[in-house]
PDB file of N, CA and C in Angstrom:
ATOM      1  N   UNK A   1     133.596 120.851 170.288  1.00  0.00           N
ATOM      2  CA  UNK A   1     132.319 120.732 169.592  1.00  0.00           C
ATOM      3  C   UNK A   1     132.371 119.613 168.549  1.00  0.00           C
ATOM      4  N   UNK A   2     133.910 119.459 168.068  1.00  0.00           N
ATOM      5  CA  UNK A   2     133.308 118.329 167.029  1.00  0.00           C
ATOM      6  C   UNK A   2     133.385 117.253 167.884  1.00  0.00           C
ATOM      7  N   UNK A   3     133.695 116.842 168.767  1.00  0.00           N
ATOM      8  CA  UNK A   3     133.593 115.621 169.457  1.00  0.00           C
ATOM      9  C   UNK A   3     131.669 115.262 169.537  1.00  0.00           C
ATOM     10  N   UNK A   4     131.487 116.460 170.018  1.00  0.00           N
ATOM     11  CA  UNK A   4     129.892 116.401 170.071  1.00  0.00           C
ATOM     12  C   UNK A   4     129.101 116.052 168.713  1.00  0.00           C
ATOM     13  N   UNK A   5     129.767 116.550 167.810  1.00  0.00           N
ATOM     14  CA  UNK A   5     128.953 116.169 166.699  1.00  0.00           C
ATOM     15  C   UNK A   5     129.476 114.905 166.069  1.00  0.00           C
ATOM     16  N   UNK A   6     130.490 114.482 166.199  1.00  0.00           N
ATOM     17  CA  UNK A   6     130.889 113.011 166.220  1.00  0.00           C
ATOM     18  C   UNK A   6     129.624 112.429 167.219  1.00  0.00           C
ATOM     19  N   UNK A   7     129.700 112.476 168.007  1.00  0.00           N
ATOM     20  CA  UNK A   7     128.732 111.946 168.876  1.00  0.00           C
ATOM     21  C   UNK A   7     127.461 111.504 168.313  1.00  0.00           C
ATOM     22  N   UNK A   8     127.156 113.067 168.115  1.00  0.00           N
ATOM     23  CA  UNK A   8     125.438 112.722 167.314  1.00  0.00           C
ATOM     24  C   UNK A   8     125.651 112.026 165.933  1.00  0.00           C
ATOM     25  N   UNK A   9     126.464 112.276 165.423  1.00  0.00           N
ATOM     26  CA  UNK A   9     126.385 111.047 164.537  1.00  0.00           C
ATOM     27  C   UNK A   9     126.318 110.003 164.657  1.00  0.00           C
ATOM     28  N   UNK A  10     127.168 109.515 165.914  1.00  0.00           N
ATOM     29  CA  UNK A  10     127.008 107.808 165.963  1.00  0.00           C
ATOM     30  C   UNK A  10     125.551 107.702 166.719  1.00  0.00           C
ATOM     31  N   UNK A  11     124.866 108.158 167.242  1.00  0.00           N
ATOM     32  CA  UNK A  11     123.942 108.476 167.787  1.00  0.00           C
ATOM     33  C   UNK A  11     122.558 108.251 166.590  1.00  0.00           C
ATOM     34  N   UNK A  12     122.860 109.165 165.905  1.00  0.00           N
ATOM     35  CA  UNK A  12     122.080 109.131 164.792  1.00  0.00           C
ATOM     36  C   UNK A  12     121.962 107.495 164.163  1.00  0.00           C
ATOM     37  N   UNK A  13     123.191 107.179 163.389  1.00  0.00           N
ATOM     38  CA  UNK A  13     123.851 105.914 163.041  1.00  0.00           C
ATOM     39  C   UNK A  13     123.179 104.901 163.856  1.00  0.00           C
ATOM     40  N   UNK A  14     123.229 105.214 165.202  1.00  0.00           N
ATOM     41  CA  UNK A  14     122.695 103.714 165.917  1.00  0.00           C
ATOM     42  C   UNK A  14     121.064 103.585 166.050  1.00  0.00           C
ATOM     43  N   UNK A  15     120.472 104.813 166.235  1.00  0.00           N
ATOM     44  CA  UNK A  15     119.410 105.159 165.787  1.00  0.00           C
ATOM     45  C   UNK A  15     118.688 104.673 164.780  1.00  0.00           C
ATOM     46  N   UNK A  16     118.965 104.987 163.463  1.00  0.00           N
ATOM     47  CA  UNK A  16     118.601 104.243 162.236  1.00  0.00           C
ATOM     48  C   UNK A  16     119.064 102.646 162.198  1.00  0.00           C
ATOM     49  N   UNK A  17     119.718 101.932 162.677  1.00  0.00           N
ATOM     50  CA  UNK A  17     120.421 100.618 162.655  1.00  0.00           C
ATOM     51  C   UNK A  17     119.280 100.128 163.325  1.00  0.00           C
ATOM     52  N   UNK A  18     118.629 100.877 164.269  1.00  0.00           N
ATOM     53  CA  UNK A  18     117.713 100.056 166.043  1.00  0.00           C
ATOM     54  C   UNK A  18     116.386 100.339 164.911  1.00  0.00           C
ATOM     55  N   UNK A  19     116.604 100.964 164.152  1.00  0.00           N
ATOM     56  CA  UNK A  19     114.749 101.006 162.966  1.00  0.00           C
ATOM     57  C   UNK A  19     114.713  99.852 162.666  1.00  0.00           C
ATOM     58  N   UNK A  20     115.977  99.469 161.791  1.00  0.00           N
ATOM     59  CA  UNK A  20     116.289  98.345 160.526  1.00  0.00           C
ATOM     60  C   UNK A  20     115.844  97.124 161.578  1.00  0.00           C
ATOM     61  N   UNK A  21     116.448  97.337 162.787  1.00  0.00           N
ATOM     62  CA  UNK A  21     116.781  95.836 163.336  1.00  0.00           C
ATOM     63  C   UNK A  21     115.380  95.216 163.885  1.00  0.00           C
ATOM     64  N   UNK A  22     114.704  96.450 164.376  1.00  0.00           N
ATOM     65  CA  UNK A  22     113.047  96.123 164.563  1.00  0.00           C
ATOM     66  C   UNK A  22     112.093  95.799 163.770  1.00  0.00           C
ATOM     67  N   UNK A  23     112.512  96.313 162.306  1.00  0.00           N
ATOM     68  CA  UNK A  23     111.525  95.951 161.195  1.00  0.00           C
ATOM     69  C   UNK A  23     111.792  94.518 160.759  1.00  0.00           C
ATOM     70  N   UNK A  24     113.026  94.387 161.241  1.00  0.00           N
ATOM     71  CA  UNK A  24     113.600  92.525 160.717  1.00  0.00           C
ATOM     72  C   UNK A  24     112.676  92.168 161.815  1.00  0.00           C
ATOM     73  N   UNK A  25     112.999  92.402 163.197  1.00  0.00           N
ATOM     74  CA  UNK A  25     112.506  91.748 164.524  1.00  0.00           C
ATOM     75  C   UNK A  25     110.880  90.948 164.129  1.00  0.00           C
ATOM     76  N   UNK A  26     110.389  92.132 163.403  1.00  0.00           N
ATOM     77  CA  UNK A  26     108.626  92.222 163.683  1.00  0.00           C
ATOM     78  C   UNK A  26     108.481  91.317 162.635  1.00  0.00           C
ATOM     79  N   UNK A  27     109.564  91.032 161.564  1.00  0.00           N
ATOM     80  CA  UNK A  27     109.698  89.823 160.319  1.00  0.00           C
ATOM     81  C   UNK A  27     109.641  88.659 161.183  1.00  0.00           C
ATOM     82  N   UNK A  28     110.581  88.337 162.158  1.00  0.00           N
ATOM     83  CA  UNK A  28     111.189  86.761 162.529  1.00  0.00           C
ATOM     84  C   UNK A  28     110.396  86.426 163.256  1.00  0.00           C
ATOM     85  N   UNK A  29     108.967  87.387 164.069  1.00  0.00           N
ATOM     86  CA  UNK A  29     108.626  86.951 165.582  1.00  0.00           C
ATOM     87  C   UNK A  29     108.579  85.754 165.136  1.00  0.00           C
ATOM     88  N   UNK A  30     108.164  85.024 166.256  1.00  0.00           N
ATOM     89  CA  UNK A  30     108.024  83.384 166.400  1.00  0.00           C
ATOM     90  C   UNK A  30     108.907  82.453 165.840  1.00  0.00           C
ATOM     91  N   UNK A  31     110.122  82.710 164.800  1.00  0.00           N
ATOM     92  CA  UNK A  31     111.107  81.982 164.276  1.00  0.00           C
ATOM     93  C   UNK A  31     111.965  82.030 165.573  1.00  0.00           C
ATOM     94  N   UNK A  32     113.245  81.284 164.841  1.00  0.00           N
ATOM     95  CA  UNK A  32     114.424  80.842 166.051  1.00  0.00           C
ATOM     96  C   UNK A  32     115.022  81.704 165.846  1.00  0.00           C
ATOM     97  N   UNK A  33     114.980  82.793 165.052  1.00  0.00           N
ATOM     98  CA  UNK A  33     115.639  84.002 164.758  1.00  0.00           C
ATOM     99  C   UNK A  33     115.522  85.245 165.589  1.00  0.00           C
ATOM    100  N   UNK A  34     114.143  84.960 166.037  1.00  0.00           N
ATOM    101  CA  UNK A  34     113.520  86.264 166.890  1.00  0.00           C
ATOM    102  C   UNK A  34     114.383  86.511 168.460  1.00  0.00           C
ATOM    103  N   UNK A  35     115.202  85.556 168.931  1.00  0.00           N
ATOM    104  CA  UNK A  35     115.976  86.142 170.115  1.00  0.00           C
ATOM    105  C   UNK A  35     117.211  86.598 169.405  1.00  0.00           C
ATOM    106  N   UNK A  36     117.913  86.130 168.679  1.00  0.00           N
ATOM    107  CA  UNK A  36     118.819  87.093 167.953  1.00  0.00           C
ATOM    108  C   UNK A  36     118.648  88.841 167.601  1.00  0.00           C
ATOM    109  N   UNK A  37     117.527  88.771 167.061  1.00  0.00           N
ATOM    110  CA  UNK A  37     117.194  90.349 166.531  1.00  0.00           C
ATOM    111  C   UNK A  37     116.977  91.228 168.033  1.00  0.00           C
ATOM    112  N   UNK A  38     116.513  90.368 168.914  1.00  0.00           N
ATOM    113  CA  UNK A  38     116.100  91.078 169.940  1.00  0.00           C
ATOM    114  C   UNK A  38     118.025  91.445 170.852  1.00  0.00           C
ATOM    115  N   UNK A  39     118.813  90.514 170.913  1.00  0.00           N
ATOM    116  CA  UNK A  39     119.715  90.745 171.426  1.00  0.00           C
ATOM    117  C   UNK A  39     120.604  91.781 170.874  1.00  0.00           C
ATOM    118  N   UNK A  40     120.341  92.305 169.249  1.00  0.00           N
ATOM    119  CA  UNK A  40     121.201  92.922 168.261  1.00  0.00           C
ATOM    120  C   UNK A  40     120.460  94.641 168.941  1.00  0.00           C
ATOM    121  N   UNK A  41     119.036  94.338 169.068  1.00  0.00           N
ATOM    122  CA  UNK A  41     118.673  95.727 169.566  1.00  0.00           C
ATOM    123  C   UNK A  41     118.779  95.842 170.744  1.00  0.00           C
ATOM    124  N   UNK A  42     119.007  94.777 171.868  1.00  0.00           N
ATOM    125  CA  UNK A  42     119.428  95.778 173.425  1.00  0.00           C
ATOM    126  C   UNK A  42     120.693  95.972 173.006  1.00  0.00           C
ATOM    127  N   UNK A  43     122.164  95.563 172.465  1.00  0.00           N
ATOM    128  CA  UNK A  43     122.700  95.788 172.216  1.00  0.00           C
ATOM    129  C   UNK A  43     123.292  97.383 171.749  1.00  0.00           C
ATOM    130  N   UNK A  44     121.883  97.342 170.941  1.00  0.00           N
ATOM    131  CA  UNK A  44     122.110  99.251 170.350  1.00  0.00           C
ATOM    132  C   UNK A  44     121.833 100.017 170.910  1.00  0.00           C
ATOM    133  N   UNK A  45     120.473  99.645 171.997  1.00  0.00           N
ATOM    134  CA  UNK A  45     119.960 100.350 173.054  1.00  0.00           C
ATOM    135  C   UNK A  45     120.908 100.524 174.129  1.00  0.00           C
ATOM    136  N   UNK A  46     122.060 100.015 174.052  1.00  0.00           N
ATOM    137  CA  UNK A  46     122.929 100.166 175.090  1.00  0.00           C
ATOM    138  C   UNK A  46     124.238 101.048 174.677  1.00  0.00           C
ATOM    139  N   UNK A  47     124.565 100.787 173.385  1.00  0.00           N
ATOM    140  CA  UNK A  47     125.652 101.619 172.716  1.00  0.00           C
ATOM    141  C   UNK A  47     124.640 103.150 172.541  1.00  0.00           C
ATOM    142  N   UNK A  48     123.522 103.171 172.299  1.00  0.00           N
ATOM    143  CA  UNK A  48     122.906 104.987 172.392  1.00  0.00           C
ATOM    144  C   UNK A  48     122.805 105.049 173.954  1.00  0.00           C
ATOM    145  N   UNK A  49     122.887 104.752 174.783  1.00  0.00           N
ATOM    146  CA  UNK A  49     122.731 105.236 175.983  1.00  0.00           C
ATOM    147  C   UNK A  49     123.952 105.329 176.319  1.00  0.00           C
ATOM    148  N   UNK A  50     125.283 104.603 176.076  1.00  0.00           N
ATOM    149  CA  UNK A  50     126.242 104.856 175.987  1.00  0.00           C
ATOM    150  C   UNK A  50     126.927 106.032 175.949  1.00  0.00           C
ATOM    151  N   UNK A  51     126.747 106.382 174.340  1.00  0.00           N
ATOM    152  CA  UNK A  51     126.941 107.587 173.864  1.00  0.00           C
ATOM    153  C   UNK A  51     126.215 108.821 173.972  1.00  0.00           C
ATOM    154  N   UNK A  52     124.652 109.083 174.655  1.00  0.00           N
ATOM    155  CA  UNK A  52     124.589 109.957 175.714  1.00  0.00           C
ATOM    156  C   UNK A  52     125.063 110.166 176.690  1.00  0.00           C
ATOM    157  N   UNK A  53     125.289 109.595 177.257  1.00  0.00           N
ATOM    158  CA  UNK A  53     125.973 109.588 178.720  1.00  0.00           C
ATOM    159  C   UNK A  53     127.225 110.390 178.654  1.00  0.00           C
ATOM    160  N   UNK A  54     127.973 109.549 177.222  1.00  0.00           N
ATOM    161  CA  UNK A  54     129.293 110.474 177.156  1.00  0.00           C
ATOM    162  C   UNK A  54     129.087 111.777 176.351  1.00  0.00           C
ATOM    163  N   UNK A  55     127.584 112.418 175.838  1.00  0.00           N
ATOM    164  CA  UNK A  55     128.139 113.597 175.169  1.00  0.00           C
ATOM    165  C   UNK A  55     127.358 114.481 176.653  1.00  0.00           C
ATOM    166  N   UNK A  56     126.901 114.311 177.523  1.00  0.00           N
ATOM    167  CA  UNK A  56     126.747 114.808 179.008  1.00  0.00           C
ATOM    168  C   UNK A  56     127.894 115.294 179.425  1.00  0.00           C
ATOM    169  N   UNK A  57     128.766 114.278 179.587  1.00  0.00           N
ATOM    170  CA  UNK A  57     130.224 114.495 179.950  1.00  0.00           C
ATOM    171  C   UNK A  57     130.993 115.594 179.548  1.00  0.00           C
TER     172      UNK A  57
END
């Protein structure tokens, strides 16, 4: 069980990080900045799907 709740924490953690990184995102549109922010959130979108997958397991 604590593995699981390790889990949801980072879960949580990446969660709140993918808020921050969208509220910058919706700052930079149209700058040279705006594919960066976007790569930082598939990025997270991929580490939480990640870490569902493994608390399935």
């Amino acid at each position: 069980m604590a593995d699981a709740d390790n889990i949801n924490s980072r879960i949580e953690q990446a969660e709140k990080l993918k808020e921050s990184l969208v509220a910058k995102f919706e700052k930079v549109k149209g700058s040279p900045r705006e594919e960066e922010f976007a790569l930082q959130i598939e990025k997270v979108d991929a580490l939480i799907a990640h870490l569902r997958q493994e608390l399935e397991e």
